[in-house]
N, C-alpha and C. Protein backbone atom coordinates (compact mmCIF):
# COMPACT_ATOMS: atom_id res chain seq x y z
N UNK A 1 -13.20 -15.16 -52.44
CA UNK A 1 -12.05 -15.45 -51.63
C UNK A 1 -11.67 -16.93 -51.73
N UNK A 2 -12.85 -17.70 -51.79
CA UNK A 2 -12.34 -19.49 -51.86
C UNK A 2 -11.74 -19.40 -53.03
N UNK A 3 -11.72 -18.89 -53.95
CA UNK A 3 -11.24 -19.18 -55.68
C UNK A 3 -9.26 -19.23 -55.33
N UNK A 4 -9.33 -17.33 -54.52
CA UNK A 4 -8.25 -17.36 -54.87
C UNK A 4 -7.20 -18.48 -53.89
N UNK A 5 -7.94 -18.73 -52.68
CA UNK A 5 -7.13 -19.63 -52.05
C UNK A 5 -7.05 -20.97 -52.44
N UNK A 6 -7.89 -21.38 -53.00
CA UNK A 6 -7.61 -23.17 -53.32
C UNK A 6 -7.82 -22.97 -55.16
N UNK A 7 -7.90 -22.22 -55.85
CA UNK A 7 -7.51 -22.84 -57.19
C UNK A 7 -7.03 -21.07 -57.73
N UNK A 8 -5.48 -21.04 -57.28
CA UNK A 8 -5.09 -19.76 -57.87
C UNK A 8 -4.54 -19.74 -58.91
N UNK A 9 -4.44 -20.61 -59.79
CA UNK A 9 -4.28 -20.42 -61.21
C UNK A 9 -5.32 -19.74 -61.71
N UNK A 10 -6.42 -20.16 -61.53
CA UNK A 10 -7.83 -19.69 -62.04
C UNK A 10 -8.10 -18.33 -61.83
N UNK A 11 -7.72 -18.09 -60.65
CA UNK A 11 -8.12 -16.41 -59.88
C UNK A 11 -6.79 -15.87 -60.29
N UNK A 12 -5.74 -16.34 -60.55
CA UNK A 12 -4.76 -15.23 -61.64
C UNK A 12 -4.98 -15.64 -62.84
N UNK A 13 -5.52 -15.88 -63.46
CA UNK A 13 -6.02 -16.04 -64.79
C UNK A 13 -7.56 -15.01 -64.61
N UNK A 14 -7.71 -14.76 -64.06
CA UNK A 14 -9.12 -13.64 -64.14
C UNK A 14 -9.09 -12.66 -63.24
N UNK A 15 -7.89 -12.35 -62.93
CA UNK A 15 -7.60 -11.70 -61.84
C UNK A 15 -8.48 -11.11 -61.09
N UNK A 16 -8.55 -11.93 -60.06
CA UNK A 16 -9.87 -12.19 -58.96
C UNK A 16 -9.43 -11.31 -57.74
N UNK A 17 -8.01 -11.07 -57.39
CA UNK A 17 -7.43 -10.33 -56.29
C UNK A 17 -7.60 -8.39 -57.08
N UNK A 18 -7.54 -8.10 -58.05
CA UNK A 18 -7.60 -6.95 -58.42
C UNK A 18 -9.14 -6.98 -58.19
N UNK A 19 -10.25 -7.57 -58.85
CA UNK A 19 -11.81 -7.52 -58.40
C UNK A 19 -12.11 -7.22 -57.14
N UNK A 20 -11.07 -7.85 -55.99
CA UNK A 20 -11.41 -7.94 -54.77
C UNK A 20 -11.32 -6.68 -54.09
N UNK A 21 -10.04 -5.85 -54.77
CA UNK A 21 -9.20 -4.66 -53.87
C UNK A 21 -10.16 -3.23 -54.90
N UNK A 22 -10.95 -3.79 -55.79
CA UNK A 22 -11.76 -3.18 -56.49
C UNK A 22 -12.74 -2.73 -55.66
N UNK A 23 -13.36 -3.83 -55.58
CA UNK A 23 -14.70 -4.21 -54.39
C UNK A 23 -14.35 -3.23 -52.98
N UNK A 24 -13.03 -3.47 -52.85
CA UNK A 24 -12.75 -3.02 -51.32
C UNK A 24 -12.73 -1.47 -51.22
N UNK A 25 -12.59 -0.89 -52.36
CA UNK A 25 -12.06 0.69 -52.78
C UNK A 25 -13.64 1.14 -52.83
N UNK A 26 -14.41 0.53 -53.24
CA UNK A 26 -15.90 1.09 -53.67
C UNK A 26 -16.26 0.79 -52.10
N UNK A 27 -16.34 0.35 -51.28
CA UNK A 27 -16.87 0.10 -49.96
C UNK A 27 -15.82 1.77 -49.31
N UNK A 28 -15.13 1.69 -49.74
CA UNK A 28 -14.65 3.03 -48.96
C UNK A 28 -15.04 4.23 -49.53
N UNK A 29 -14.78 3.85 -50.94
CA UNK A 29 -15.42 5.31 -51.67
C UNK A 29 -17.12 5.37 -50.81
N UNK A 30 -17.90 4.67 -50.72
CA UNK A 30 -18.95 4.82 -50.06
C UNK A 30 -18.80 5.39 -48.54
N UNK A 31 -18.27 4.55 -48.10
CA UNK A 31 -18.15 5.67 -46.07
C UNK A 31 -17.78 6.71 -46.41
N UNK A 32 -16.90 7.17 -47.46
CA UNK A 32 -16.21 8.34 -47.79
C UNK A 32 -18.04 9.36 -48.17
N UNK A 33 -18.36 8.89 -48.57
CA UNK A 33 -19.56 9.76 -49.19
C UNK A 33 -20.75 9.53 -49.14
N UNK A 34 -21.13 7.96 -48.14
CA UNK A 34 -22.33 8.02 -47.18
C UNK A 34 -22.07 8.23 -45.71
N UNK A 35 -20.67 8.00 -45.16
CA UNK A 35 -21.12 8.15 -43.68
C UNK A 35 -20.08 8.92 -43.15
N UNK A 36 -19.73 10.00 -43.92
CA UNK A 36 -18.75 11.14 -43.13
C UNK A 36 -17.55 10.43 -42.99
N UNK A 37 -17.01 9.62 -43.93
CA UNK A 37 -15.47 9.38 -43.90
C UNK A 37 -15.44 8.18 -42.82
N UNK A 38 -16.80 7.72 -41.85
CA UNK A 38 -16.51 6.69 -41.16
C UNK A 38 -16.58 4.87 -41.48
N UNK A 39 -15.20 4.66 -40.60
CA UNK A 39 -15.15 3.44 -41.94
C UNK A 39 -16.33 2.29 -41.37
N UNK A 40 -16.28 1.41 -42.22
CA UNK A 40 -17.46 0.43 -42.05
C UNK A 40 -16.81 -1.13 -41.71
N UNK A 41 -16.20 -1.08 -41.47
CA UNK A 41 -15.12 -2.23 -40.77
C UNK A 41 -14.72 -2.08 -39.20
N UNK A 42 -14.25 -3.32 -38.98
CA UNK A 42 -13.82 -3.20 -37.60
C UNK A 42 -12.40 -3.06 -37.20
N UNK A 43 -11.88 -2.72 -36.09
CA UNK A 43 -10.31 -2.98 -36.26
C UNK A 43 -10.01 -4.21 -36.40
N UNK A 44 -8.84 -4.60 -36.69
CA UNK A 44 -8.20 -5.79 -36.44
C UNK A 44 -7.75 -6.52 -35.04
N UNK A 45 -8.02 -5.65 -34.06
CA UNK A 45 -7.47 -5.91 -32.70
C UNK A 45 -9.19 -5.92 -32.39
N UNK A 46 -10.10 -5.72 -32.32
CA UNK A 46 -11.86 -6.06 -31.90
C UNK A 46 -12.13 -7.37 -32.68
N UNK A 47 -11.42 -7.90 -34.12
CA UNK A 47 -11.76 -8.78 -34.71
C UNK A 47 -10.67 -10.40 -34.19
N UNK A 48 -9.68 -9.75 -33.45
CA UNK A 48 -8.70 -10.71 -32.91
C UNK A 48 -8.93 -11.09 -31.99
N UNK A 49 -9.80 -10.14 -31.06
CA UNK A 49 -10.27 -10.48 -29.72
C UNK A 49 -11.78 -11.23 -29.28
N UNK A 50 -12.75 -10.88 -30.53
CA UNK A 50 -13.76 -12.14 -30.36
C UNK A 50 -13.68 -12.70 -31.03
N UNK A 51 -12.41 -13.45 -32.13
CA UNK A 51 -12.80 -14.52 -33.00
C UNK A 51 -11.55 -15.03 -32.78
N UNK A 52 -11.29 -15.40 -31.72
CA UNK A 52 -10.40 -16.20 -31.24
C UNK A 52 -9.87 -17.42 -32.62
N UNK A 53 -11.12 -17.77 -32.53
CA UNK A 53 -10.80 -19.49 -33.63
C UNK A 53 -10.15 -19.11 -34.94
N UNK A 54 -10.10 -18.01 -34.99
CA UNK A 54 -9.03 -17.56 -36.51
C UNK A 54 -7.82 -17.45 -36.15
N UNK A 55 -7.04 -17.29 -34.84
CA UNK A 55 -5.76 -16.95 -34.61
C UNK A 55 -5.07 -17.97 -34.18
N UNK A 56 -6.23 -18.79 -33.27
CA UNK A 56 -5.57 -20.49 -32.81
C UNK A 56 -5.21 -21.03 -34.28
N UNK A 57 -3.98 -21.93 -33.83
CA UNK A 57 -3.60 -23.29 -34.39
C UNK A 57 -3.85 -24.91 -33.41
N UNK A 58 -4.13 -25.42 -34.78
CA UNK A 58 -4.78 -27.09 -34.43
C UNK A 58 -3.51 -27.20 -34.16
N UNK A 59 -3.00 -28.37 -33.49
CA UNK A 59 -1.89 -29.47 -33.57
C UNK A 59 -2.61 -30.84 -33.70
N UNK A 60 -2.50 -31.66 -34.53
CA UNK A 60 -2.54 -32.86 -34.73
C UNK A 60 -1.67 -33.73 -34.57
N UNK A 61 -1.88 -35.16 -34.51
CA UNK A 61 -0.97 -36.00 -34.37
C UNK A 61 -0.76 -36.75 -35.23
């Protein structure tokens, strides 16, 4: 994930975002066929609500 955000020439030159959504498909193909279709992630609204510090913005001066 650091690749593709701070040097994305590099991660589209090796296409690092297709690896990723690769990665992400095999994690499902797995709940799909180790845990009865249940997914292995959290919602987005349980992940918004205790990790506050990802949704705040700094203001600086």
């Amino acid at each position: 994930m650091m690749i593709q955000r701070f040097d994305r020439g590099e991660a589209t030159k090796h296409k690092v975002w297709t690896a990723l959504t690769r990665l992400t498909r095999q994690y499902r193909d797995e709940d799909i066929r180790e845990r009865g279709g249940r997914r292995s992630w959290r919602r987005l609204r349980s992940i918004i609500d205790n990790k506050i510090v990802l949704w705040t913005q700094v203001f600086r001066r």
